[in-house]
C-alpha atoms as a PDB file:
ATOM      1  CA  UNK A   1      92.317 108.190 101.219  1.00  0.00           C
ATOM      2  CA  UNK A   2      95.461 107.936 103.365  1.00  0.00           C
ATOM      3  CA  UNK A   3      99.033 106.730 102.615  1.00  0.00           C
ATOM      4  CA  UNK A   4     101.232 105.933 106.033  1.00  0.00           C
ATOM      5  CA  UNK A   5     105.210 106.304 105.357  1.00  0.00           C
ATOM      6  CA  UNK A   6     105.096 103.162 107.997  1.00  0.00           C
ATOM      7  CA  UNK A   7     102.595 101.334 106.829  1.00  0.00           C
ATOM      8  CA  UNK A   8     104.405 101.786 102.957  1.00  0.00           C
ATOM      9  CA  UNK A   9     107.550 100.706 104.801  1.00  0.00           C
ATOM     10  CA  UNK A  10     106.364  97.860 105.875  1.00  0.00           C
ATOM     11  CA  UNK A  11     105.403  96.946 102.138  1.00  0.00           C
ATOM     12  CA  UNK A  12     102.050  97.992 101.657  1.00  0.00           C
ATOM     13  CA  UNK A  13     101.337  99.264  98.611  1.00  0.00           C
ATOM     14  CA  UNK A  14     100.156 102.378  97.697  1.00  0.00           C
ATOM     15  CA  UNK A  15      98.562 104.441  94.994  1.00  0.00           C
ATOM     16  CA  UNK A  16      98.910 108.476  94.843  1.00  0.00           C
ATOM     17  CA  UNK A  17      95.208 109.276  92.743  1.00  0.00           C
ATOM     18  CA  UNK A  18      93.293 112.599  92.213  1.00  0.00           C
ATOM     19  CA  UNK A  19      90.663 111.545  95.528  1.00  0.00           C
ATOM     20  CA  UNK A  20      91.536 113.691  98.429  1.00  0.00           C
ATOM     21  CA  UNK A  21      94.557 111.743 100.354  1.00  0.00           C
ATOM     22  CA  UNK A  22      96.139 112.390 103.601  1.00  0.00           C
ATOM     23  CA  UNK A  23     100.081 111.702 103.393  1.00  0.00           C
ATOM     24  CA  UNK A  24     101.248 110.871 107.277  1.00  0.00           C
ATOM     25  CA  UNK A  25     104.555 109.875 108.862  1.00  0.00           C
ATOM     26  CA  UNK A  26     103.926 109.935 112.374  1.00  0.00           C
ATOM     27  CA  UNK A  27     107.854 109.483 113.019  1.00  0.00           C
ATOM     28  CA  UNK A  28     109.477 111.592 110.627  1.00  0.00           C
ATOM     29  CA  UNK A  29     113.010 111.048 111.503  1.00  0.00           C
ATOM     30  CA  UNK A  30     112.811 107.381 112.795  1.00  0.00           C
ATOM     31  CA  UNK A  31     116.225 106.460 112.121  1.00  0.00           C
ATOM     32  CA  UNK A  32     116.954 109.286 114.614  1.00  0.00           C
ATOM     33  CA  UNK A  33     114.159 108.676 117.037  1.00  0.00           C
ATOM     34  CA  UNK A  34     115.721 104.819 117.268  1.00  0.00           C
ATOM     35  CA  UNK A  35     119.607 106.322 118.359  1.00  0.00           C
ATOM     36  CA  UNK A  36     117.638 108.955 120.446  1.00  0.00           C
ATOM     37  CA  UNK A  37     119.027 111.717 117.998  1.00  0.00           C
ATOM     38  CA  UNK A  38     116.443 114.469 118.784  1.00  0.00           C
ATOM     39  CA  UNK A  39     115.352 115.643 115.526  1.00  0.00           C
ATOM     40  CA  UNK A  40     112.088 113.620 114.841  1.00  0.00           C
ATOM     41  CA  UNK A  41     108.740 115.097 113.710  1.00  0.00           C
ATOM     42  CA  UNK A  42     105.504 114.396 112.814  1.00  0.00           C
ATOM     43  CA  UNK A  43     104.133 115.149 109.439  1.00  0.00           C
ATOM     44  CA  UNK A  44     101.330 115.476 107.826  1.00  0.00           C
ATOM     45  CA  UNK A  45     100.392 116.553 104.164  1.00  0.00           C
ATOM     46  CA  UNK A  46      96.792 116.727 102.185  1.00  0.00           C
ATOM     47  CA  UNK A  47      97.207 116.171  98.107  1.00  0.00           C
ATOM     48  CA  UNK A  48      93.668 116.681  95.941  1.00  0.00           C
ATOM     49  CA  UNK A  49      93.907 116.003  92.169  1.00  0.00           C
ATOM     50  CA  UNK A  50      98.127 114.361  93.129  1.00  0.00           C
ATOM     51  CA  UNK A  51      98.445 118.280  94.093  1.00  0.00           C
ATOM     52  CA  UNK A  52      99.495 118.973  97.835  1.00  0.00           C
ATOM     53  CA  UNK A  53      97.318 121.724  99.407  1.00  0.00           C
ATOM     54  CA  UNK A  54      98.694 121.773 103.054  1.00  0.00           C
ATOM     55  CA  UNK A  55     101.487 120.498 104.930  1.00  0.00           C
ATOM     56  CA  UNK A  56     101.889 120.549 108.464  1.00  0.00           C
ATOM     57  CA  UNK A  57     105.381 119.194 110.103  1.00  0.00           C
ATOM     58  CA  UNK A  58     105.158 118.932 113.834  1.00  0.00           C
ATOM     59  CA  UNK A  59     109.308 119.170 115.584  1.00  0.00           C
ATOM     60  CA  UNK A  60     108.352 117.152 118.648  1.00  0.00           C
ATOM     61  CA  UNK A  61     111.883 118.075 120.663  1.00  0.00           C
ATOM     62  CA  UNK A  62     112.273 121.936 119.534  1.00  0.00           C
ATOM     63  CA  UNK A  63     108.461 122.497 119.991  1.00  0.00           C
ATOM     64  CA  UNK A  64     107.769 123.905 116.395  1.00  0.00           C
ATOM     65  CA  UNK A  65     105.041 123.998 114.304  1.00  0.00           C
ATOM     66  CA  UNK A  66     105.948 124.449 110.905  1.00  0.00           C
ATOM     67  CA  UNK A  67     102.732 125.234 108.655  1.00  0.00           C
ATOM     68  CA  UNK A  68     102.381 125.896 104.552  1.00  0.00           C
ATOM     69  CA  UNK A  69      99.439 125.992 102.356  1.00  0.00           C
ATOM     70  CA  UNK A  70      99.552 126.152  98.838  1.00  0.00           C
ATOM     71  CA  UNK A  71      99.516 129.943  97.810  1.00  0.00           C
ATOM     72  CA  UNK A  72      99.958 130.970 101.315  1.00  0.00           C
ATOM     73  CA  UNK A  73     103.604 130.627 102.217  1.00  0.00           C
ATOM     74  CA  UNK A  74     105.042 128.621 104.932  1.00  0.00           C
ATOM     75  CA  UNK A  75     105.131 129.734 108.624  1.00  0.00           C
ATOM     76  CA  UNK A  76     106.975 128.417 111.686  1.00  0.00           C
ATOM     77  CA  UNK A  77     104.421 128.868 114.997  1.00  0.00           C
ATOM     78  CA  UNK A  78     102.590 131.488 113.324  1.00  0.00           C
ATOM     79  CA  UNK A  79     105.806 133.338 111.924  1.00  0.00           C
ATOM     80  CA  UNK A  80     105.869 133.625 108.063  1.00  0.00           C
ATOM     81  CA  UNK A  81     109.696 131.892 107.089  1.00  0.00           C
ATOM     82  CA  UNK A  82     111.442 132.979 104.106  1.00  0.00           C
ATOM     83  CA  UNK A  83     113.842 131.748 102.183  1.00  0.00           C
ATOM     84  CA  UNK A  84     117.376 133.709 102.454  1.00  0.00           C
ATOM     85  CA  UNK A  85     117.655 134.445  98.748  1.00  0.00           C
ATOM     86  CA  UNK A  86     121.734 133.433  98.391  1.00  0.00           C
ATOM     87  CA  UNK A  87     122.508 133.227  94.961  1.00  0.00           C
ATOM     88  CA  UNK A  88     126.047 131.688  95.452  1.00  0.00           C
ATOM     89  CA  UNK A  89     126.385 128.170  96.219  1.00  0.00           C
ATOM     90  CA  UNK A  90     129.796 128.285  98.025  1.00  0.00           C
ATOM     91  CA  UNK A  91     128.200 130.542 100.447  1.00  0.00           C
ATOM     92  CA  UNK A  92     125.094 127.559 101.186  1.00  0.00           C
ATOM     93  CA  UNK A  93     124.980 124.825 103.385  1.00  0.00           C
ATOM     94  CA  UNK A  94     124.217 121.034 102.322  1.00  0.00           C
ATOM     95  CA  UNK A  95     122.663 119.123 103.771  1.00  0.00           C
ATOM     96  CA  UNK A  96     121.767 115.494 102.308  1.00  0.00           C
ATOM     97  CA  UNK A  97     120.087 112.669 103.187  1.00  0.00           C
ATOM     98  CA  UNK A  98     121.541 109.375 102.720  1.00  0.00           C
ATOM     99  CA  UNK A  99     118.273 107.302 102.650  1.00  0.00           C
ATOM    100  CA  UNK A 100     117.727 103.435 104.113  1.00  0.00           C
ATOM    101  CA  UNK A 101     117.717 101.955 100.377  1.00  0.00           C
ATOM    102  CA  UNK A 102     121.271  99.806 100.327  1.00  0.00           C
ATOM    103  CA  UNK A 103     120.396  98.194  97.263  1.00  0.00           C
ATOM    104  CA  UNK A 104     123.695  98.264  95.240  1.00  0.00           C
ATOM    105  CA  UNK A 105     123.000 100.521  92.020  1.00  0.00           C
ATOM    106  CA  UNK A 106     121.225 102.938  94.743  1.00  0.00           C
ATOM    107  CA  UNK A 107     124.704 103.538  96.386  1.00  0.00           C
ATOM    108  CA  UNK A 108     126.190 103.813  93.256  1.00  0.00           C
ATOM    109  CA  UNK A 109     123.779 107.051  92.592  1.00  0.00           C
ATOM    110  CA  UNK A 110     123.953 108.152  95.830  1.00  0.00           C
ATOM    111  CA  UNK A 111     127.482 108.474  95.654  1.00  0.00           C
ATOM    112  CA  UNK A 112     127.544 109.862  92.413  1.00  0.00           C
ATOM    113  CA  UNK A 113     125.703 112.739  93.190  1.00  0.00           C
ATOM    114  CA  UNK A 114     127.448 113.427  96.707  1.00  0.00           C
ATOM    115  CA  UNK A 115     130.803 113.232  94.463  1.00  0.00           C
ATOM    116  CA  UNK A 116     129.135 115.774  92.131  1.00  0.00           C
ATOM    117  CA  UNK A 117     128.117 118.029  95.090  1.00  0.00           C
ATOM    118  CA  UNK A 118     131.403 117.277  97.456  1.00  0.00           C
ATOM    119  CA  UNK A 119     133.740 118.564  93.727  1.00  0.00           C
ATOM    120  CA  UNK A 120     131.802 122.591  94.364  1.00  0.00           C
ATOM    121  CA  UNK A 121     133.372 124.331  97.281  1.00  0.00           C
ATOM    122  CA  UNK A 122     130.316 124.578  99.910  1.00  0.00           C
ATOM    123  CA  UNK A 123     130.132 124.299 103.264  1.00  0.00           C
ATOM    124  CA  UNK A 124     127.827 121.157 104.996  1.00  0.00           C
END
């Protein structure tokens, strides 16, 4: 099976079952690749049994492969990535994501969390 981020988008339905699916978004990012911001990527994940197995995100621009597999870790052009192990939030950096969906009682959760997150002192 195959589910296309565009193709859901567009409104297409689609069903997540056990069959093997391939999950694509062949412009990650497109709200950036539209203003010419130059983080966009292609990505690609394979789910068996609603599980992922794989995920592969190509960063067209910075010319990085970024690789994981489940049990394996996660690599960036062959290098195995890490995460930094901070334990103290005010020493992390947020980043969010503000999403496309402007339906009214979205914003109002939206904004609820970033109010949540915006009341600890962190940097982002």
């Amino acid at each position: 099976s195959f589910i296309g981020e565009e193709s859901v988008a567009a409104g297409e339905g689609s069903i997540l079952t056990a069959n093997p699916t391939w999950i694509i978004d062949p412009i990650d990012g497109t709200t950036n690749f539209v203003h010419r911001f130059p983080f966009v990527a292609v990505s690609i994940g394979f789910v068996v049994n609603k599980e992922i197995e794989f995920g592969i995100v190509y960063s067209c621009v910075e010319d990085k492969m970024y690789t994981a597999r489940k049990g394996k870790g996660a690599f960036c052009n062959g290098q195995k990535l890490k995460v930094s192990g901070q334990q103290d939030i005010t020493k992390s950096l947020l980043v969010t994501e503000l999403g496309s969906n402007r339906d009214p009682e979205t914003i109002k959760i939206i904004l609820s969390n970033m109010e949540s997150l915006l009341s600890i002192p962190i940097h982002g």
